[in-house]
C-alpha atoms as a PDB file:
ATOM      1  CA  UNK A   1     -25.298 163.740   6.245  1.00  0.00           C
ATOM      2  CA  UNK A   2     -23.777 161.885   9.672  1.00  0.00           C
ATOM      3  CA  UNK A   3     -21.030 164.062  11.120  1.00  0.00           C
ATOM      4  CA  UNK A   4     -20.045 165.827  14.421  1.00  0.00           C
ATOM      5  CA  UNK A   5     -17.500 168.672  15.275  1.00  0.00           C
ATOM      6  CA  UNK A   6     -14.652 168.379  17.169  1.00  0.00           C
ATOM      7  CA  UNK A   7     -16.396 170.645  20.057  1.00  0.00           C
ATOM      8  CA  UNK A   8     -18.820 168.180  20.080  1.00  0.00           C
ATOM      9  CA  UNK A   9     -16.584 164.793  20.965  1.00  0.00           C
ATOM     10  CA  UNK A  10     -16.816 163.875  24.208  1.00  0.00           C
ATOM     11  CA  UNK A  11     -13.644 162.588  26.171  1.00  0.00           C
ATOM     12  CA  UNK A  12     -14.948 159.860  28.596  1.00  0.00           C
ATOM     13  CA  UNK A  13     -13.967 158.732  31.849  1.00  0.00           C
ATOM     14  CA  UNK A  14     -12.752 155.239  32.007  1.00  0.00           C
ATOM     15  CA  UNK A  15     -13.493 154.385  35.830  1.00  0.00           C
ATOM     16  CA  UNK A  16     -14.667 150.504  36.520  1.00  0.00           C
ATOM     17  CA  UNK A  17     -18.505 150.181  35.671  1.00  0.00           C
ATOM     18  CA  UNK A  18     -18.569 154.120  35.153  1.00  0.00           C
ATOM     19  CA  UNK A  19     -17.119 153.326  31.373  1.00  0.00           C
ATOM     20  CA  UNK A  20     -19.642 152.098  29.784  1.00  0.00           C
ATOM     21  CA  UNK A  21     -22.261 154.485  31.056  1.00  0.00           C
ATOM     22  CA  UNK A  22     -19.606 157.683  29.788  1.00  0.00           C
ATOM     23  CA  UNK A  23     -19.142 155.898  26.647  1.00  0.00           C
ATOM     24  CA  UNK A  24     -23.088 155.538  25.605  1.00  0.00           C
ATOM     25  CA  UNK A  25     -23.357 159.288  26.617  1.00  0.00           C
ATOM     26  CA  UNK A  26     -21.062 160.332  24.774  1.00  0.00           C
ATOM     27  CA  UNK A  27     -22.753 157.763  21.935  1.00  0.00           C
ATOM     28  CA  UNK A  28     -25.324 159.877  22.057  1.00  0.00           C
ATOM     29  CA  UNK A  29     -23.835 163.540  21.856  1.00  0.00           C
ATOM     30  CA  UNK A  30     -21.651 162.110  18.580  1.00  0.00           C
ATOM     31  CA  UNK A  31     -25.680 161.057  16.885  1.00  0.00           C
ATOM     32  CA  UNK A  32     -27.117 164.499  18.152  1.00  0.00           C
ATOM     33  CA  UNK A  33     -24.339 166.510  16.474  1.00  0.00           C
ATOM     34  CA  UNK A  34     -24.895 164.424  13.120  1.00  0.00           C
ATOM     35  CA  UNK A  35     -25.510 166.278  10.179  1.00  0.00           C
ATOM     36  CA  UNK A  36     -24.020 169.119  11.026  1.00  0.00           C
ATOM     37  CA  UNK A  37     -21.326 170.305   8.128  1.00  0.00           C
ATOM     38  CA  UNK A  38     -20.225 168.475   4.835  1.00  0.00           C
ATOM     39  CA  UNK A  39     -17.901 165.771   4.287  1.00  0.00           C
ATOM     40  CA  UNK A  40     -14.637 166.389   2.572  1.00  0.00           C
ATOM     41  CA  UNK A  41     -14.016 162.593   2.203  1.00  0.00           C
ATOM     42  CA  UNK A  42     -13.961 161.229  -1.305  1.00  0.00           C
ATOM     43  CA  UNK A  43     -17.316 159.660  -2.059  1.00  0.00           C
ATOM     44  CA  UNK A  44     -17.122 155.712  -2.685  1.00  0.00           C
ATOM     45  CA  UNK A  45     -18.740 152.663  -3.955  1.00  0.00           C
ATOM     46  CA  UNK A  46     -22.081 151.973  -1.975  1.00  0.00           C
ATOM     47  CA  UNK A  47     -22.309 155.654  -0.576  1.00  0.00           C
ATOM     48  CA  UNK A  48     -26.318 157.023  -0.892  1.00  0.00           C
ATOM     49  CA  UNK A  49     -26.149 160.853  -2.184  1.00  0.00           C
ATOM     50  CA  UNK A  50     -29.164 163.571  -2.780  1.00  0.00           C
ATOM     51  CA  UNK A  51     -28.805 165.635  -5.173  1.00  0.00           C
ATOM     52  CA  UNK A  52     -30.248 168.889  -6.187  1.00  0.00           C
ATOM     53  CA  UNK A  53     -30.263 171.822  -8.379  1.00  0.00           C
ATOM     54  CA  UNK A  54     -31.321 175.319  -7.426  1.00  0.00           C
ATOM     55  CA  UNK A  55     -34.697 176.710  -9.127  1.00  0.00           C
ATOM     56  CA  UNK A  56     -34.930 173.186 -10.685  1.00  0.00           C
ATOM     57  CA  UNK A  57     -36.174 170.978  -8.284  1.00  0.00           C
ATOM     58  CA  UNK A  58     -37.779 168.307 -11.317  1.00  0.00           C
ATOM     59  CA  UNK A  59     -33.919 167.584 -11.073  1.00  0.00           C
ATOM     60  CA  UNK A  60     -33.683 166.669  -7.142  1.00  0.00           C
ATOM     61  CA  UNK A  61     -32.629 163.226  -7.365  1.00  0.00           C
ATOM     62  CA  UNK A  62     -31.731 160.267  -4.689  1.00  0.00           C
ATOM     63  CA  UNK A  63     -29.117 157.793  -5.452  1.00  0.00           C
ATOM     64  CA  UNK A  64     -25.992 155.606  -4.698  1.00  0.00           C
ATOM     65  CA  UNK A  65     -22.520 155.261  -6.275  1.00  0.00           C
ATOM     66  CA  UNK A  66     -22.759 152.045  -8.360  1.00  0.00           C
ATOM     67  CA  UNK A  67     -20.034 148.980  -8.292  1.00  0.00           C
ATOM     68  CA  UNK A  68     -18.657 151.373 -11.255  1.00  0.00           C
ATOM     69  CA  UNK A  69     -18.428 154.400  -9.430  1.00  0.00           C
ATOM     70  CA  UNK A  70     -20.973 156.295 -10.920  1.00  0.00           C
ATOM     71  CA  UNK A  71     -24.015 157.646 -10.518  1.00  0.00           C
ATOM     72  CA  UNK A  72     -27.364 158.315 -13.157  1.00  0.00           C
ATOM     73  CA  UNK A  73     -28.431 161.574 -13.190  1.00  0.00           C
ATOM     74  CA  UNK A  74     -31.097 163.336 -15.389  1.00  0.00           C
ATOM     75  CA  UNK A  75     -30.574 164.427 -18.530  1.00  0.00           C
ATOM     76  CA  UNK A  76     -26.893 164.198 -18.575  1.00  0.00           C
ATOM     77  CA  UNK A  77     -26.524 160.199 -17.789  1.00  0.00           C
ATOM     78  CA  UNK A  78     -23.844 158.129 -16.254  1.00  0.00           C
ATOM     79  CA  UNK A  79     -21.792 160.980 -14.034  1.00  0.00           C
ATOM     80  CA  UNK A  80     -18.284 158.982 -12.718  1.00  0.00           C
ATOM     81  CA  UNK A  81     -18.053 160.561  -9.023  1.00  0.00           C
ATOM     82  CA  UNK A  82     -15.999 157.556  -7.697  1.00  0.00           C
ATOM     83  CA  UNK A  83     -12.688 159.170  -5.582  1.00  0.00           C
ATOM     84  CA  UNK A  84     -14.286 162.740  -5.717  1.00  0.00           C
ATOM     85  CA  UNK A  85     -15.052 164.754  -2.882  1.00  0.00           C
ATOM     86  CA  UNK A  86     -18.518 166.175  -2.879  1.00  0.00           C
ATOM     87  CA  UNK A  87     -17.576 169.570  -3.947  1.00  0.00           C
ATOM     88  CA  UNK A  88     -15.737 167.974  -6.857  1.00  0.00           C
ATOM     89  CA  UNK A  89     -18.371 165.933  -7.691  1.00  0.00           C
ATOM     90  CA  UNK A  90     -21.061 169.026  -7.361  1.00  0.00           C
ATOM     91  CA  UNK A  91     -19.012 170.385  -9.856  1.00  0.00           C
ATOM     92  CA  UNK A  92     -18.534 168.122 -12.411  1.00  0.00           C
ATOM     93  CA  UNK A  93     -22.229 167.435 -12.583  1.00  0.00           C
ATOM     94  CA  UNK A  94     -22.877 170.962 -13.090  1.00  0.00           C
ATOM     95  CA  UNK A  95     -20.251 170.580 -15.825  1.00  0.00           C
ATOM     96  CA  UNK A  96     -21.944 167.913 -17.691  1.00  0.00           C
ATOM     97  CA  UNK A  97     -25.576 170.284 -17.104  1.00  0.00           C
ATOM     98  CA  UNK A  98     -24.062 173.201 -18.750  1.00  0.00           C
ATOM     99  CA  UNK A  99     -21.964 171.763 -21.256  1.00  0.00           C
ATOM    100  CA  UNK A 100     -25.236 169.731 -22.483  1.00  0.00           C
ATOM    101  CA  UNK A 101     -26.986 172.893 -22.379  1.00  0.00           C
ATOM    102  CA  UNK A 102     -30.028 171.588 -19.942  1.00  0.00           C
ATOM    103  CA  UNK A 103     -29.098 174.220 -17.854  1.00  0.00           C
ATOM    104  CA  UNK A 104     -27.729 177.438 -17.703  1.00  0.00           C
ATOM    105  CA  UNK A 105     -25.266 178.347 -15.072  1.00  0.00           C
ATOM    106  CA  UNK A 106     -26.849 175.404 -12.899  1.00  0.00           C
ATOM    107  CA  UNK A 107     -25.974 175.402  -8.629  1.00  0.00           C
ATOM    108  CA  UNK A 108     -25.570 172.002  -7.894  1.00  0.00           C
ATOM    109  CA  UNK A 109     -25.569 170.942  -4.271  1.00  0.00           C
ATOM    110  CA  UNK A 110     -24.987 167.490  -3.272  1.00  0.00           C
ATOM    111  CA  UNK A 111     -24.880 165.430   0.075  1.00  0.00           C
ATOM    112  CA  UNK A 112     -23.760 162.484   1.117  1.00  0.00           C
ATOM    113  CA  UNK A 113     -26.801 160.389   3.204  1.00  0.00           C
ATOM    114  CA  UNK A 114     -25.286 156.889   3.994  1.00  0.00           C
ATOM    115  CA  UNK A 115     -21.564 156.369   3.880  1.00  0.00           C
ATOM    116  CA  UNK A 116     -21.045 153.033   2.966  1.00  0.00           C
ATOM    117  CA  UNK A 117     -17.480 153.220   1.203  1.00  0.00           C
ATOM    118  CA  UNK A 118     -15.900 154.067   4.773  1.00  0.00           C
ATOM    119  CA  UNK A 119     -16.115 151.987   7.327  1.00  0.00           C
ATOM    120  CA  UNK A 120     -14.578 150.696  10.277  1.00  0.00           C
ATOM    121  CA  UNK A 121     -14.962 147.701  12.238  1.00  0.00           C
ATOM    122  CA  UNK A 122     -15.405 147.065  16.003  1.00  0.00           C
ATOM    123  CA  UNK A 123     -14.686 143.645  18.069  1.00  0.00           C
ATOM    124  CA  UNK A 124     -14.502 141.837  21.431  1.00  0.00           C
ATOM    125  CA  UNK A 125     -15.971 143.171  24.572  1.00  0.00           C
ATOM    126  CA  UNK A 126     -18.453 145.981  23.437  1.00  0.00           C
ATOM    127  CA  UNK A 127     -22.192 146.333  23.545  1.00  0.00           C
ATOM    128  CA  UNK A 128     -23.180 146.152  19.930  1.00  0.00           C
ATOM    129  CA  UNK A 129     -19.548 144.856  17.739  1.00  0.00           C
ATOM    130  CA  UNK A 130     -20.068 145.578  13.965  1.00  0.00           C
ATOM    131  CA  UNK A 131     -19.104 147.465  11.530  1.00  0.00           C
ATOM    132  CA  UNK A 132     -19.690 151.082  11.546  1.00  0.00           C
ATOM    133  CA  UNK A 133     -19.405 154.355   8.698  1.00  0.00           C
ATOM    134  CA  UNK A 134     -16.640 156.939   9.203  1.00  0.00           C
ATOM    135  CA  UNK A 135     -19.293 159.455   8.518  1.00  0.00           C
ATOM    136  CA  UNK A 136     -16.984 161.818  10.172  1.00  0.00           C
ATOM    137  CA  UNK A 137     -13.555 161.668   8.767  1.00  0.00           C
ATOM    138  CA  UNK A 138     -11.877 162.783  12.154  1.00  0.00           C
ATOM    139  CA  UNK A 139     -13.686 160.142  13.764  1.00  0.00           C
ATOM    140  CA  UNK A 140     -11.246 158.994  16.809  1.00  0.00           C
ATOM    141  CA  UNK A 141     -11.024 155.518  18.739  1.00  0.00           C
ATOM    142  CA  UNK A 142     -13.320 157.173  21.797  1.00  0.00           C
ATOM    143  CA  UNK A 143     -15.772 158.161  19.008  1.00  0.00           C
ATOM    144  CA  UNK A 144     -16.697 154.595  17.535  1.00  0.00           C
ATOM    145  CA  UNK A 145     -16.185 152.559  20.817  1.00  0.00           C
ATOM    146  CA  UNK A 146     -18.792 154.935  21.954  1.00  0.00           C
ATOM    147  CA  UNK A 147     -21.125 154.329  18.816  1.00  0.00           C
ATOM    148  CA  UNK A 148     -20.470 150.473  19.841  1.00  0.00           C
ATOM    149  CA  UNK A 149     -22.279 151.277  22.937  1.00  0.00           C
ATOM    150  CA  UNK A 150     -19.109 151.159  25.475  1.00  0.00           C
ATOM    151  CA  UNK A 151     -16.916 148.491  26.526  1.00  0.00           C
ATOM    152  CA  UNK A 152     -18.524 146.174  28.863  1.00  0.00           C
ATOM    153  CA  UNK A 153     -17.732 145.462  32.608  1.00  0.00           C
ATOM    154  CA  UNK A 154     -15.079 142.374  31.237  1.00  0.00           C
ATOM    155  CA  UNK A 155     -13.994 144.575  28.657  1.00  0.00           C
ATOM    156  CA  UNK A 156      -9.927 145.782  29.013  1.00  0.00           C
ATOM    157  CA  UNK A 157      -9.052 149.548  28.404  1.00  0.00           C
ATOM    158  CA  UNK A 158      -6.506 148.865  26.786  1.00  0.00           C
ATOM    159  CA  UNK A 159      -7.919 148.125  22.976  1.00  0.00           C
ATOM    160  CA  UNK A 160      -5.658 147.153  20.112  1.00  0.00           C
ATOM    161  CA  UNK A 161      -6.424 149.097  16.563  1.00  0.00           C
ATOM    162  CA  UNK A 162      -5.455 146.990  13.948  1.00  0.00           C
ATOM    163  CA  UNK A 163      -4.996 149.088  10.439  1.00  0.00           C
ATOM    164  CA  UNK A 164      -5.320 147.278   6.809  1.00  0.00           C
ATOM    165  CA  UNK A 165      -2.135 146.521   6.551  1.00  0.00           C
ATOM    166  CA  UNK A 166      -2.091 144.608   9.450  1.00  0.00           C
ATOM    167  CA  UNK A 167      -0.068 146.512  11.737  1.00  0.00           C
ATOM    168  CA  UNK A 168      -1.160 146.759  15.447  1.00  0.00           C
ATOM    169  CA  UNK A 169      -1.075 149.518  18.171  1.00  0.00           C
ATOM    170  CA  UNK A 170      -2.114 149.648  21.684  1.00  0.00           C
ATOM    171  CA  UNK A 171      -4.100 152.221  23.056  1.00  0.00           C
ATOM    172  CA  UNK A 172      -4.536 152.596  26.961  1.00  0.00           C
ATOM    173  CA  UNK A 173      -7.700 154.794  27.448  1.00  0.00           C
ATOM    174  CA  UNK A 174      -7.588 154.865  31.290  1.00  0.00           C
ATOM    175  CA  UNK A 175      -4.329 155.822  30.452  1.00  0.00           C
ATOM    176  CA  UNK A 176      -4.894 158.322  28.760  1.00  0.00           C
ATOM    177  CA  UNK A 177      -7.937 160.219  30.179  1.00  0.00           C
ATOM    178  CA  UNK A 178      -6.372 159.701  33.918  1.00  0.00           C
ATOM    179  CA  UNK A 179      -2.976 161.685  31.879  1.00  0.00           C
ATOM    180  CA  UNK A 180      -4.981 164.006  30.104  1.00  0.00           C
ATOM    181  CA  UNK A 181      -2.238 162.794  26.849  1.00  0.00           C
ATOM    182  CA  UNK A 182      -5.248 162.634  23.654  1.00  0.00           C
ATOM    183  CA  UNK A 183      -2.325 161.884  21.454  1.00  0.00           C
ATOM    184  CA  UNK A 184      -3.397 158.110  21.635  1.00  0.00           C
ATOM    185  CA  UNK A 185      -6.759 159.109  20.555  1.00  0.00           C
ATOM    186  CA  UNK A 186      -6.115 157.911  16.796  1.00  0.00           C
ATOM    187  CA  UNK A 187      -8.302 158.822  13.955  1.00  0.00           C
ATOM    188  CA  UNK A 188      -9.165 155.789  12.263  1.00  0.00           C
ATOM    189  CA  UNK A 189      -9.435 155.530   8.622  1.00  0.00           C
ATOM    190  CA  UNK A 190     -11.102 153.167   6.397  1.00  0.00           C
ATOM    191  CA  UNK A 191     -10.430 149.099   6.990  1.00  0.00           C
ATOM    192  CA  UNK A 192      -9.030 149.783  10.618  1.00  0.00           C
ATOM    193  CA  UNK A 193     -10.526 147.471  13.347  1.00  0.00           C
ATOM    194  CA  UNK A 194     -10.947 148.263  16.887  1.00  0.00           C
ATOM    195  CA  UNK A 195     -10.492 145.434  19.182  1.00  0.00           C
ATOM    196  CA  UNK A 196     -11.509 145.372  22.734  1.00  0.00           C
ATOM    197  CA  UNK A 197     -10.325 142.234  24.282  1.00  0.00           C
ATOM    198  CA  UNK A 198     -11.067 140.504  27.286  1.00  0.00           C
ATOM    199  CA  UNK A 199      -9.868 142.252  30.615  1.00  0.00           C
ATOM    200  CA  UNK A 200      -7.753 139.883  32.555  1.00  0.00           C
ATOM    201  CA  UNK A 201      -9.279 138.219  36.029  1.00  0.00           C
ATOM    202  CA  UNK A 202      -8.793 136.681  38.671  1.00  0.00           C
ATOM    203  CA  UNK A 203     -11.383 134.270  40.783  1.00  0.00           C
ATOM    204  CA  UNK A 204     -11.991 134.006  45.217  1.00  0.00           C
ATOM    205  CA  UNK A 205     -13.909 131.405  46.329  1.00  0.00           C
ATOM    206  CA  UNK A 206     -14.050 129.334  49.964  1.00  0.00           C
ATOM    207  CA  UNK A 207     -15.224 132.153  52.903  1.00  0.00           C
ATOM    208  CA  UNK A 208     -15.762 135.028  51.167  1.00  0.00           C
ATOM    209  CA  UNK A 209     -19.634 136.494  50.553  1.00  0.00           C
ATOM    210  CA  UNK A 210     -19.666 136.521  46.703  1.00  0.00           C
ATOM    211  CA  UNK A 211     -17.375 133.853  45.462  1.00  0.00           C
ATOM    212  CA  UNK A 212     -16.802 134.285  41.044  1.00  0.00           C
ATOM    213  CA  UNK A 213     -14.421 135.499  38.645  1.00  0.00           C
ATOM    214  CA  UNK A 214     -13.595 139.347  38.807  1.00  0.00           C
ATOM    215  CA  UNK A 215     -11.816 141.930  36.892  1.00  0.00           C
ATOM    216  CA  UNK A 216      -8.427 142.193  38.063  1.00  0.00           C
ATOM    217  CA  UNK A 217      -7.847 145.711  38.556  1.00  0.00           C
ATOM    218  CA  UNK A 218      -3.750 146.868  38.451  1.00  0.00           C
ATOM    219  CA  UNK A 219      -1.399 145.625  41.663  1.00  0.00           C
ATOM    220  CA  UNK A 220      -4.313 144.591  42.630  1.00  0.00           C
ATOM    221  CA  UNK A 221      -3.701 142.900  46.101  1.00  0.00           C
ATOM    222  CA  UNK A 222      -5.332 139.990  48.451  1.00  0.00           C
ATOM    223  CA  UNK A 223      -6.831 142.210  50.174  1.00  0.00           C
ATOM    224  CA  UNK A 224      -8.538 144.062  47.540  1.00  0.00           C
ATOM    225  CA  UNK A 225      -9.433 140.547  46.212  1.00  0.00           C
ATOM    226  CA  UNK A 226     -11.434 139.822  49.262  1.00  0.00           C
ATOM    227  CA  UNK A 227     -12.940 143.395  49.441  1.00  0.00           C
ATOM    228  CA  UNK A 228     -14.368 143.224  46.013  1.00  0.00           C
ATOM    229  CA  UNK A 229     -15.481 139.938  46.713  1.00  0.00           C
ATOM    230  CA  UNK A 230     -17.876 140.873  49.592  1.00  0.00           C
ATOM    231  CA  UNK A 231     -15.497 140.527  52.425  1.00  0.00           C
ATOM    232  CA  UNK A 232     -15.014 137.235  54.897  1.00  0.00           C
ATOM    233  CA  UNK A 233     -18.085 135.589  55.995  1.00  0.00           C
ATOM    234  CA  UNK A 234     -17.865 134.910  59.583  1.00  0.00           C
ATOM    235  CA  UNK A 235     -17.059 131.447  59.375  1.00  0.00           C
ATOM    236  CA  UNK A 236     -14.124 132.329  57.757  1.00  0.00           C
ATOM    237  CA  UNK A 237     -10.609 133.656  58.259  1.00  0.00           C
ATOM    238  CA  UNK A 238      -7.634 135.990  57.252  1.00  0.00           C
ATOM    239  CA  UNK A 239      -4.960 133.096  58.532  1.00  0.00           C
ATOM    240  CA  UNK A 240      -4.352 130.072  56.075  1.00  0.00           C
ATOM    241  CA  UNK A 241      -4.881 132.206  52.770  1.00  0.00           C
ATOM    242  CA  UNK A 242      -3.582 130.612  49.402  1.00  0.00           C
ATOM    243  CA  UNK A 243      -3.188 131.248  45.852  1.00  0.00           C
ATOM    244  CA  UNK A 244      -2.857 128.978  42.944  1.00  0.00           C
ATOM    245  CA  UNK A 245      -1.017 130.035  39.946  1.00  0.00           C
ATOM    246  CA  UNK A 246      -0.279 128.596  36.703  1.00  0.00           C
ATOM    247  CA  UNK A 247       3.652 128.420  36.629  1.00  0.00           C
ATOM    248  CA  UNK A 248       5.671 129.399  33.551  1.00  0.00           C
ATOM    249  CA  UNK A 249       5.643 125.668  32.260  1.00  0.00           C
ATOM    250  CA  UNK A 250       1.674 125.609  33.253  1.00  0.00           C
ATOM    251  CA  UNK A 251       1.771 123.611  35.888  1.00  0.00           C
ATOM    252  CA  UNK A 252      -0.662 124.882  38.951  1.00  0.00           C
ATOM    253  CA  UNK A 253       0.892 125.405  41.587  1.00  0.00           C
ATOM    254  CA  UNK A 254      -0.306 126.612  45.347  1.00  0.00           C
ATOM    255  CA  UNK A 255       1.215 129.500  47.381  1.00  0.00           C
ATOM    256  CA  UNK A 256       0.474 131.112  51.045  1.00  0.00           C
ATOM    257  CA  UNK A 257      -0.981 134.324  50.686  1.00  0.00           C
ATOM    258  CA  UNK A 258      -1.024 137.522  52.986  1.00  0.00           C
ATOM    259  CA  UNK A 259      -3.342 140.176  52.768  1.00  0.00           C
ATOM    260  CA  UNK A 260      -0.830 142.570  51.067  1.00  0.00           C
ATOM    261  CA  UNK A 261       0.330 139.814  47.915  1.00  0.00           C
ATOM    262  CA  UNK A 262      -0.030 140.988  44.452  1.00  0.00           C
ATOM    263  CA  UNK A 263      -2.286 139.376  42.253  1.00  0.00           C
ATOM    264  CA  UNK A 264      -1.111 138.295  38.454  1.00  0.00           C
ATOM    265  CA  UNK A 265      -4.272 137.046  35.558  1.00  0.00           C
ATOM    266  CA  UNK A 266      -5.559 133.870  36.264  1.00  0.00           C
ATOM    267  CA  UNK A 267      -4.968 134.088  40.070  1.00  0.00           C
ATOM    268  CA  UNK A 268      -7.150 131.508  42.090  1.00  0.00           C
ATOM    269  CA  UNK A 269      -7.696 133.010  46.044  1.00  0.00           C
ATOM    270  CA  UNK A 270      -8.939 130.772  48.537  1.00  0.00           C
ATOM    271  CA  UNK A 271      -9.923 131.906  51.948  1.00  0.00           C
ATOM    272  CA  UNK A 272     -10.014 128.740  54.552  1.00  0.00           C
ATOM    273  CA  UNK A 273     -12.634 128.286  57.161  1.00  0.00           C
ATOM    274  CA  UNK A 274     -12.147 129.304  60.963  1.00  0.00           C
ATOM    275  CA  UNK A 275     -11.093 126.306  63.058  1.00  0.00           C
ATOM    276  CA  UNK A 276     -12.238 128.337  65.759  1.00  0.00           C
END
């Protein structure tokens, strides 16, 4: 049985390149608490359960729900577990043992191995996008961007979870771990996605030691621009900065710049060469 307990979820930091690293640790301390504690989520088509019965262990049996929602079991046949939880389906089993008289007063245990009935699925700008089991039914955004493996350096923090019935809600993880608010922390349920899309950017080019495309960070400013992009090489100079922006009707158009401008997405800085 997959599962973790709440003590066990890890609340990562979302901090620049530091987020993907937090979120494949704390990957790794939802695996290692797997198996620990049984599901209360009703079982499902697909789902892979063992099955056993104490002091009868000819009886132990491995299986999956079927398209029908049942499962065979010795003896008794066709068992319909299909919308039970595993305690309800335990019982009914031992129900069907006792009242065919194969055994008397029988202890059924059963556990779920492979959820495949649940499952949620994960897009856009993280390590390994898929689908992925709700083995733990209070399995929380954090928890399954973290079994993605992390959101990647041009991944945004703020990820949209998109339920089955198509509605849509934001939720800002710097946000939120910088607050110390969980609330936005969302359990998911089965059919939600999680989508991480593309962080906005902006791109420096001209003078500057590492010309490219970078994340834009918030009010991010000219300055910080040049900073992340290596600094001004010495041929080049502060004076004569400019910035070209798409304009609301998308035409590109060029601005001076100082050091302490704002950036917006899209932003093109270009540092001139030193006349001097």
């Amino acid at each position: 049985m997959m599962m973790h307990s709440r003590s066990q979820r890890a609340v990562v930091a979302f901090d620049g390149p530091r987020l993907i690293a937090a979120l494949v640790c704390a990957a790794t301390l939802v695996l290692s608490g797997i198996a620990q504690g049984e599901s209360r989520e009703p079982l499902g088509e697909g789902d892979s359960v063992r099955i056993s019965v104490f002091q009868n262990p000819d009886l132990t049996t491995e299986t999956r729900v079927s398209e029908r929602g049942t499962i065979t079991f010795p003896m008794v046949g066709e068992v319909k577990v299909s919308g039970l939880s595993p305690v309800e389906a335990e019982a009914r089993i031992a129900k069907a043992l006792s009242e065919g008289k194969f055994v008397v007063k029988p202890q059924v245990n059963l556990n779920v191995t492979k959820v495949r009935s649940r499952q949620v699925t994960v897009l856009g700008q993280v390590a390994r996008p898929g689908k992925y089991a709700l083995d733990d039914p209070t399995a929380t955004v954090t928890d399954i961007i973290a079994l993605a493996g992390g959101i990647t350096q041009t991944g945004d923090e703020t990820v949209t979870v998109v339920s089955r019935d198509g509605k849509s809600r934001p939720v800002d993880l710097k946000k939120m771990v910088s607050s110390g608010d969980l609330t936005p922390n969302v359990q998911l349920v089965n059919g939600d996605t999680v989508y991480v899309q593309t962080a906005p950017v902006f791109y420096i080019y001209g003078e500057v030691q590492r010309a490219g495309a970078y994340k834009l960070e918030p009010v991010m400013t000219v300055m910080q621009a040049i900073a992340v992009g290596g600094g001004i090489t010495p041929r080049g100079t502060e004076r004569g900065l400019r910035i070209r922006r798409k304009a609301p009707d998308g035409h590109l158009q060029t601005l001076e710049a100082s050091l302490t401008d704002s950036l917006v997405p899209g932003d093109v800085v270009y540092v001139r060469e030193s006349l001097f």
